[in-house]
N, C-alpha and C. Protein backbone atom coordinates (compact mmCIF):
# COMPACT_ATOMS: atom_id res chain seq x y z
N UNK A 1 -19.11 2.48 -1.83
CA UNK A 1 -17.86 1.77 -1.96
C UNK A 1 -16.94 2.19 -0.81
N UNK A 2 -16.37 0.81 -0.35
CA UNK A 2 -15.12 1.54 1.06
C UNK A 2 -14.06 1.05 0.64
N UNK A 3 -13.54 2.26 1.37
CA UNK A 3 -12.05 2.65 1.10
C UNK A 3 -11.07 2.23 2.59
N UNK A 4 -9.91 1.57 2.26
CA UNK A 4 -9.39 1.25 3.71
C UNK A 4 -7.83 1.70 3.24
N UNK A 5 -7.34 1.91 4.93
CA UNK A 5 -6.03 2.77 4.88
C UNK A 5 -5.50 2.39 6.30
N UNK A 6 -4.20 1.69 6.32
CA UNK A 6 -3.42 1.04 7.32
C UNK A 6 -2.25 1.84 7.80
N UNK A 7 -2.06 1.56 9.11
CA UNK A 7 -0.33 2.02 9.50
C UNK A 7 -0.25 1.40 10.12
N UNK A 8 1.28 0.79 10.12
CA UNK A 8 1.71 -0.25 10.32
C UNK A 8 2.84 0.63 11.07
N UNK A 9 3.29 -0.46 12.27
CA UNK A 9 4.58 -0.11 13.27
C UNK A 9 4.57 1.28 13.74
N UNK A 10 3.17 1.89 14.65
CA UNK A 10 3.51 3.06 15.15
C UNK A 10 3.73 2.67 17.01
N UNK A 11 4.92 3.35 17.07
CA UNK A 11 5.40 3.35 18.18
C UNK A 11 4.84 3.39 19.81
N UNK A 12 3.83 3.65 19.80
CA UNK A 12 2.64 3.61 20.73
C UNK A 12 2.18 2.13 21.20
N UNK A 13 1.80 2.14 22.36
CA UNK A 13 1.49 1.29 22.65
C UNK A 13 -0.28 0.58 21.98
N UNK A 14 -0.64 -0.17 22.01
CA UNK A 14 -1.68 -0.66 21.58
C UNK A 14 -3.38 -0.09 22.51
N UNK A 15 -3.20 -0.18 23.47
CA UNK A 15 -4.23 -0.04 24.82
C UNK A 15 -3.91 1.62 24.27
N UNK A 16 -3.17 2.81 24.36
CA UNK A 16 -3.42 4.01 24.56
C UNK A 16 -3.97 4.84 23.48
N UNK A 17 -3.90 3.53 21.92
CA UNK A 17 -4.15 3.52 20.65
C UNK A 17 -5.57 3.46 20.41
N UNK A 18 -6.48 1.97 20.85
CA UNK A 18 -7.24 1.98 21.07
C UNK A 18 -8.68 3.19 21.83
N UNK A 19 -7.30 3.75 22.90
CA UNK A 19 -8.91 4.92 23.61
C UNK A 19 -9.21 5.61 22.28
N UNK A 20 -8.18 5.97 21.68
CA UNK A 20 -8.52 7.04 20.43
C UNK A 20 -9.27 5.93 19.25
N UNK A 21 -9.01 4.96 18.96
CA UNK A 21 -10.11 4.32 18.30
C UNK A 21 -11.64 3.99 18.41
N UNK A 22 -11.71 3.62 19.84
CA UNK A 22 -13.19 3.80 20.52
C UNK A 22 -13.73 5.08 19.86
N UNK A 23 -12.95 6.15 20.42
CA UNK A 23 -13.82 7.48 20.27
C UNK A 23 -14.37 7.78 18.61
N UNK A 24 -13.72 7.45 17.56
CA UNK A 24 -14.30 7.95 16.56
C UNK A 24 -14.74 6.69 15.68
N UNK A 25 -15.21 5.19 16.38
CA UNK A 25 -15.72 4.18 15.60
C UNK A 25 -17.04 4.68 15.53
N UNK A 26 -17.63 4.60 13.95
CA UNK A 26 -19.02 4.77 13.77
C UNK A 26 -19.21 6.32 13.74
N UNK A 27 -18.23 7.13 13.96
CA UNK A 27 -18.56 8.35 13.27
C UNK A 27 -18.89 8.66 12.21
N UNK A 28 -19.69 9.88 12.05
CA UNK A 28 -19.38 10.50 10.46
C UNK A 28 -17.91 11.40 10.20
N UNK A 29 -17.20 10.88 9.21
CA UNK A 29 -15.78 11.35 9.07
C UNK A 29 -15.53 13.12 9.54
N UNK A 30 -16.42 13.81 8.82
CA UNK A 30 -16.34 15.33 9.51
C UNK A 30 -16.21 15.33 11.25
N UNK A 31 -17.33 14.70 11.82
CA UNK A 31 -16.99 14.73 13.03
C UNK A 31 -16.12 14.08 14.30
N UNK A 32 -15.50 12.96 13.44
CA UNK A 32 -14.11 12.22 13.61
C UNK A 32 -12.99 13.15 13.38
N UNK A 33 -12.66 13.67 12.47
CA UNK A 33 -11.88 14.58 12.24
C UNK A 33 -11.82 16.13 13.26
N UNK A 34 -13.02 16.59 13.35
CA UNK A 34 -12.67 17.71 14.72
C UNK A 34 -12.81 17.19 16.11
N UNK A 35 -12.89 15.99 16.43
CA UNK A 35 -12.78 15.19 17.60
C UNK A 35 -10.92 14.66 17.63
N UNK A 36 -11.03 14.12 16.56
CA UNK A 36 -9.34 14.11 16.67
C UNK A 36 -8.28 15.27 16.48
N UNK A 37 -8.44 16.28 16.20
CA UNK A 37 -7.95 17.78 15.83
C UNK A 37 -7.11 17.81 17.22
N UNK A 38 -8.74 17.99 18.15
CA UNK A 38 -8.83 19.11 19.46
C UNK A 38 -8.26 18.02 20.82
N UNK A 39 -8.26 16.81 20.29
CA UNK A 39 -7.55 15.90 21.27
C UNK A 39 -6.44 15.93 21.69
N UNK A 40 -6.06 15.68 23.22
CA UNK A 40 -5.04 15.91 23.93
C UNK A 40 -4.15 14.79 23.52
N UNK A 41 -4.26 13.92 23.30
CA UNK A 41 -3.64 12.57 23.05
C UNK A 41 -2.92 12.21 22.27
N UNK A 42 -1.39 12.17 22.27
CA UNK A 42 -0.21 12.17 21.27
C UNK A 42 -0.92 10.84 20.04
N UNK A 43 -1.56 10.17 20.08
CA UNK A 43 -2.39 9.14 19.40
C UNK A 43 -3.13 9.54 18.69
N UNK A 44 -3.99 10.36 19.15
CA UNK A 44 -4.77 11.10 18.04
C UNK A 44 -4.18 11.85 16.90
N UNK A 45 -3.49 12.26 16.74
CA UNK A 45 -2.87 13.28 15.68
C UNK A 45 -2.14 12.09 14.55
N UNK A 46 -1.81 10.55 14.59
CA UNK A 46 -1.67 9.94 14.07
C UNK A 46 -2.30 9.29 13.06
N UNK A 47 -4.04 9.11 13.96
CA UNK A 47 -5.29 8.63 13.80
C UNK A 47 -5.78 9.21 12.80
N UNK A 48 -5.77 11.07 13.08
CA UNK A 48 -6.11 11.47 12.15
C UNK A 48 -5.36 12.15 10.76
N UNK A 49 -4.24 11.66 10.76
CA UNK A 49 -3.60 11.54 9.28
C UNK A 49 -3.79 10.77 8.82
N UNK A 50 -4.04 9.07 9.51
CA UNK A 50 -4.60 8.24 8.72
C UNK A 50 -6.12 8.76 8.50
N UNK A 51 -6.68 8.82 8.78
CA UNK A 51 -8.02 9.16 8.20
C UNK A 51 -8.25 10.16 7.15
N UNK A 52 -7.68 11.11 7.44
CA UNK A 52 -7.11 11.82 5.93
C UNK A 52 -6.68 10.99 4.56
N UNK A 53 -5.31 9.71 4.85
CA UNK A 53 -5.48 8.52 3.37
C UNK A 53 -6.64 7.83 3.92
N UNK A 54 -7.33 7.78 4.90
CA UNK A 54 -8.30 6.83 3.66
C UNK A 54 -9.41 7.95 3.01
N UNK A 55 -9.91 8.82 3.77
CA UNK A 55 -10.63 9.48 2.53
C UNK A 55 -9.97 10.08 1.97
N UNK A 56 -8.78 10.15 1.71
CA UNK A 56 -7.70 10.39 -0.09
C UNK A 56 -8.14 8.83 -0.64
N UNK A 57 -7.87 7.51 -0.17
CA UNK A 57 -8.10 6.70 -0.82
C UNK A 57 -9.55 6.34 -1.46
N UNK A 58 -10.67 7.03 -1.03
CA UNK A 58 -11.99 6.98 -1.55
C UNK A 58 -12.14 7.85 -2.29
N UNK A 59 -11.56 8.99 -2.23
CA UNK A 59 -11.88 9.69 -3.41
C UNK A 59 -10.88 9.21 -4.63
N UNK A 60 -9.73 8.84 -4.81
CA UNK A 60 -9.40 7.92 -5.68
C UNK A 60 -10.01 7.07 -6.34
N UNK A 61 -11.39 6.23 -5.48
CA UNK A 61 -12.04 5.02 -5.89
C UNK A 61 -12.91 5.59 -6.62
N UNK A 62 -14.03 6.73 -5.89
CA UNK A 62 -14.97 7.46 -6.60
C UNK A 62 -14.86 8.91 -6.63
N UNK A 63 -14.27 9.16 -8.38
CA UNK A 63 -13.47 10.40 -8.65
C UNK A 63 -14.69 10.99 -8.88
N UNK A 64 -16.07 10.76 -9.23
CA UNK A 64 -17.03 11.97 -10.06
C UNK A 64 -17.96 12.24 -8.36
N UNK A 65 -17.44 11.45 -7.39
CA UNK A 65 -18.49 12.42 -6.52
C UNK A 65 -17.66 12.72 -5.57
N UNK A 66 -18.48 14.02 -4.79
CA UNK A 66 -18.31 14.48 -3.45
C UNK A 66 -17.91 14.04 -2.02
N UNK A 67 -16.82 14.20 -1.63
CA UNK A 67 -17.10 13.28 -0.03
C UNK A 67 -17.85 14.51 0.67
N UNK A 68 -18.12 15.55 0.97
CA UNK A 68 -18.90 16.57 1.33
C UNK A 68 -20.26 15.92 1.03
N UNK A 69 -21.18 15.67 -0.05
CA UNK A 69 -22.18 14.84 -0.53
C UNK A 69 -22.43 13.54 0.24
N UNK A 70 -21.00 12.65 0.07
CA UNK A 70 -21.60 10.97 -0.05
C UNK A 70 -21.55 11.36 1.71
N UNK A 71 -21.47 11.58 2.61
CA UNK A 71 -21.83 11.52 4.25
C UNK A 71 -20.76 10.18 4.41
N UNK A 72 -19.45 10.33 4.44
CA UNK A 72 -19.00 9.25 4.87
C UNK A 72 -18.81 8.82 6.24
N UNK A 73 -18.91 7.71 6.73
CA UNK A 73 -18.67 7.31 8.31
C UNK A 73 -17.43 6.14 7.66
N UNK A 74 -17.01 6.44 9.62
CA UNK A 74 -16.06 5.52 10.03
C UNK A 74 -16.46 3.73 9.98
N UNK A 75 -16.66 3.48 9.02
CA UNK A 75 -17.05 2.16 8.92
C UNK A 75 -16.69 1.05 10.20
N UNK A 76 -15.47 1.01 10.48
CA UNK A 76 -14.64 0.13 10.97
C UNK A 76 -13.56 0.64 11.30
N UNK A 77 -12.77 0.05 13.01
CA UNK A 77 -11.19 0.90 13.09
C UNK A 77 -10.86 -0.22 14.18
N UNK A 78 -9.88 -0.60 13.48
CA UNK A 78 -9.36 -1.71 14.84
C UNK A 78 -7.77 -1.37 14.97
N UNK A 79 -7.37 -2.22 16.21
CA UNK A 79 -5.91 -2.27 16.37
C UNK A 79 -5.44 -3.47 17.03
N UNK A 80 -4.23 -3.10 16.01
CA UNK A 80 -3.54 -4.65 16.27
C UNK A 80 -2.46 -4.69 17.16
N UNK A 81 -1.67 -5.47 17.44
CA UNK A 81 -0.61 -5.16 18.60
C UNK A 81 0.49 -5.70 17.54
N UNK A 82 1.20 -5.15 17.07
CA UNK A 82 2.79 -5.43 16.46
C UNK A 82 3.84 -5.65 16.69
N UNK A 83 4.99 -5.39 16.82
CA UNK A 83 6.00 -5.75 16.70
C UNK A 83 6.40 -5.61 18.33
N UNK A 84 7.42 -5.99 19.18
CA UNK A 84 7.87 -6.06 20.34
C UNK A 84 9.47 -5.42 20.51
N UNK A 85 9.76 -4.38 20.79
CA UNK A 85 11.20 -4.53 20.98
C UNK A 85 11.10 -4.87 22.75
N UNK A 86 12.30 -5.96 22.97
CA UNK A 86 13.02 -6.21 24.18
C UNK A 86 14.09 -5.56 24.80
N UNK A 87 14.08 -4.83 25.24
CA UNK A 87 15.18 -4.43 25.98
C UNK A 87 15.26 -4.62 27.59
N UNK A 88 16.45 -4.31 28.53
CA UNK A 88 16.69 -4.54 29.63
C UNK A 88 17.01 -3.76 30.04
N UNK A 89 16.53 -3.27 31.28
CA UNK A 89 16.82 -2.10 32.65
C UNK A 89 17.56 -2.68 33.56
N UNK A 90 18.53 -1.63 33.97
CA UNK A 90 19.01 -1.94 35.54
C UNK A 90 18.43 -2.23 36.21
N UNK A 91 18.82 -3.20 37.20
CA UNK A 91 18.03 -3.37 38.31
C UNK A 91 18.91 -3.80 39.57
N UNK A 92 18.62 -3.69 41.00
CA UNK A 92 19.19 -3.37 41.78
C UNK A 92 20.17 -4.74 42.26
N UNK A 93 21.25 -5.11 42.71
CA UNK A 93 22.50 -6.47 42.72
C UNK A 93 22.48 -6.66 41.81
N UNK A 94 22.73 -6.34 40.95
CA UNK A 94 23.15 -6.94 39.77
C UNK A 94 21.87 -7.58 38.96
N UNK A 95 20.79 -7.40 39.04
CA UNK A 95 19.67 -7.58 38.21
C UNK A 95 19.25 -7.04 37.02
N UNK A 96 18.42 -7.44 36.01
CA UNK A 96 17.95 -6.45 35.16
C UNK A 96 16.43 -7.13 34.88
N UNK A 97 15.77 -5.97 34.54
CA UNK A 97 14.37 -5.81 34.49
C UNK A 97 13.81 -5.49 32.74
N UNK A 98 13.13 -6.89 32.24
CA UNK A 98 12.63 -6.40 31.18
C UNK A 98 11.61 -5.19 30.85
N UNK A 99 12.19 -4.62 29.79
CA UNK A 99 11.27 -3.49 29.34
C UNK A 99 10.56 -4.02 28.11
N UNK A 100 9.33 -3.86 27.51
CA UNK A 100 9.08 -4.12 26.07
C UNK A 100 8.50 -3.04 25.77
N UNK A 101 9.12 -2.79 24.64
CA UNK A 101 8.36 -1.28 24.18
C UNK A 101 7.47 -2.34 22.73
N UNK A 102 6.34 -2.06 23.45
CA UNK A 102 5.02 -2.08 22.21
C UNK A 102 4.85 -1.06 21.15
N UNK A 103 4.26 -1.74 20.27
CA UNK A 103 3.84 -0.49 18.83
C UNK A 103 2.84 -1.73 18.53
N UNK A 104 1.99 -0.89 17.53
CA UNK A 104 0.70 -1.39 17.08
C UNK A 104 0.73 -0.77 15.20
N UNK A 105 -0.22 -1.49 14.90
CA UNK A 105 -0.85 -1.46 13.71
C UNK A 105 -2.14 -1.08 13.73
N UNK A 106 -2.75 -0.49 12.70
CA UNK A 106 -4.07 0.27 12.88
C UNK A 106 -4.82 0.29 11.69
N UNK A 107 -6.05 -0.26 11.29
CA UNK A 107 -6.51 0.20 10.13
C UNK A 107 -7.59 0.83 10.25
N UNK A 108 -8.48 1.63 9.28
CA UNK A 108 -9.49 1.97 9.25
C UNK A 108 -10.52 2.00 7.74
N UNK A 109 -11.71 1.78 8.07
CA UNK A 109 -12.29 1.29 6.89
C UNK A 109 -13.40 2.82 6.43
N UNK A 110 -13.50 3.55 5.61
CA UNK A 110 -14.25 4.43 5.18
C UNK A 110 -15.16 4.09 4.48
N UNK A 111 -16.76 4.28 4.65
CA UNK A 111 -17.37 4.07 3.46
C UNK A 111 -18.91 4.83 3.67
N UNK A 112 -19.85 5.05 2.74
CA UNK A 112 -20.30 5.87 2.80
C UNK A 112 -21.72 5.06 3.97
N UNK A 113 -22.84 5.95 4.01
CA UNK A 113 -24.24 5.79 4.62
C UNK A 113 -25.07 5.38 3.60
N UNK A 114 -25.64 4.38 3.64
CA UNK A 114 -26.55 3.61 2.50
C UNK A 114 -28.08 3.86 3.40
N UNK A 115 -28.59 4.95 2.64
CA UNK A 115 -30.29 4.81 2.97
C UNK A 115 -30.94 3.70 2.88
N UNK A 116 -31.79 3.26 3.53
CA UNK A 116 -33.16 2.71 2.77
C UNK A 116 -33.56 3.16 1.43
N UNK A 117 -33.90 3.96 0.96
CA UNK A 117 -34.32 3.86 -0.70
C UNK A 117 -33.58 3.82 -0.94
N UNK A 118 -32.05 3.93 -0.89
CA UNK A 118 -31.17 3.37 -2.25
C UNK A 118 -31.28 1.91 -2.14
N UNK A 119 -30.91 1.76 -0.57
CA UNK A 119 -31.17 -0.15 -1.13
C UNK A 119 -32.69 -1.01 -1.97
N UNK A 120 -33.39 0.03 -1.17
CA UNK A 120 -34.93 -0.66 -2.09
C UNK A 120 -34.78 -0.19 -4.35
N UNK A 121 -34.02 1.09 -4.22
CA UNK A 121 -34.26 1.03 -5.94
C UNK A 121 -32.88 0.10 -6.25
N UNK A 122 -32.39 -0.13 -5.53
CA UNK A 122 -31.36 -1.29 -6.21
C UNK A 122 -31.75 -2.71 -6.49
N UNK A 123 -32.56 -3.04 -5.59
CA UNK A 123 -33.36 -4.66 -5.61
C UNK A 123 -34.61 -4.43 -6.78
C-alpha cells in the first residue's frame, strides 16, 4: 500500500528542487534518507522532512507492520512549479527589471517492493 505526502509553496525555485528529486527517485527510503542528510543543498533538508510524513503517513496506513521489514522505495517524486511572485528591480535611466521569485510544489509517493511470489500467491 502507498502512502503520499505533498508540500506545497516552498520558496525555492523549481529546476534547483528537482536536482534533489532526480537523486533519490527509485530509491530505497533508508538510502534516500542518508543521501539527503549529508547533502550540500539548501533543498535537500526540505525533501527530506517530507519524506519523513510520508513514511509517518504509511505507517498510519499499515499500523501492524514494520517499515524496517516492508523495504520501502521512493515510488514516485515529482515537482511542480507554483506560485510566482513579481517584483521589480532598479534599473539603469529610469528603468526597472523584472524579478520573479519562483517556488514549487513537491510530492512524493512511498510504497513498498512487491516480489514475484507475492504477486504469484495472490493470483
Amino acid at each position: 500500500m502507498e502512502a503520499v505526502a505533498k508540500l506545497n509553496n516552498v520558496p525555492t525555485s523549481p529546476r534547483k528542487m528537482r536536482l534533489v528529486a532526480d537523486m533519490i527517485r527509485g530509491k530505497k527510503v533508508v538510502n534516500a534518507l542518508a543521501l539527503l542528510k549529508y547533502d550540500s543543498k539548501e533543498a535537500s533538508s526540505r525533501v527530506e522532512k517530507l519524506l519523513l510524513s510520508a513514511i509517518s503517513n504509511w505507517q498510519q496506513k499499515n499500523e501492524g507492520e514494520k517499515v524496517e521489514q516492508a523495504e520501502l522505495i521512493v515510488k514516485s517524486i515529482f515537482v511542480d512549479g507554483g506560485r510566482m511572485l513579481k517584483r521589480l528591480k532598479p534599473a539603469p535611466q529610469g528603468r526597472a527589471y523584472r524579478v520573479r521569485k519562483r517556488s514549487n510544489h513537491v510530492t512524493i509517493v512511498v510504497d513498498t517492493v512487491v516480489s514475484k511470489t507475492e504477486t504469484e500467491t495472490k493470483e
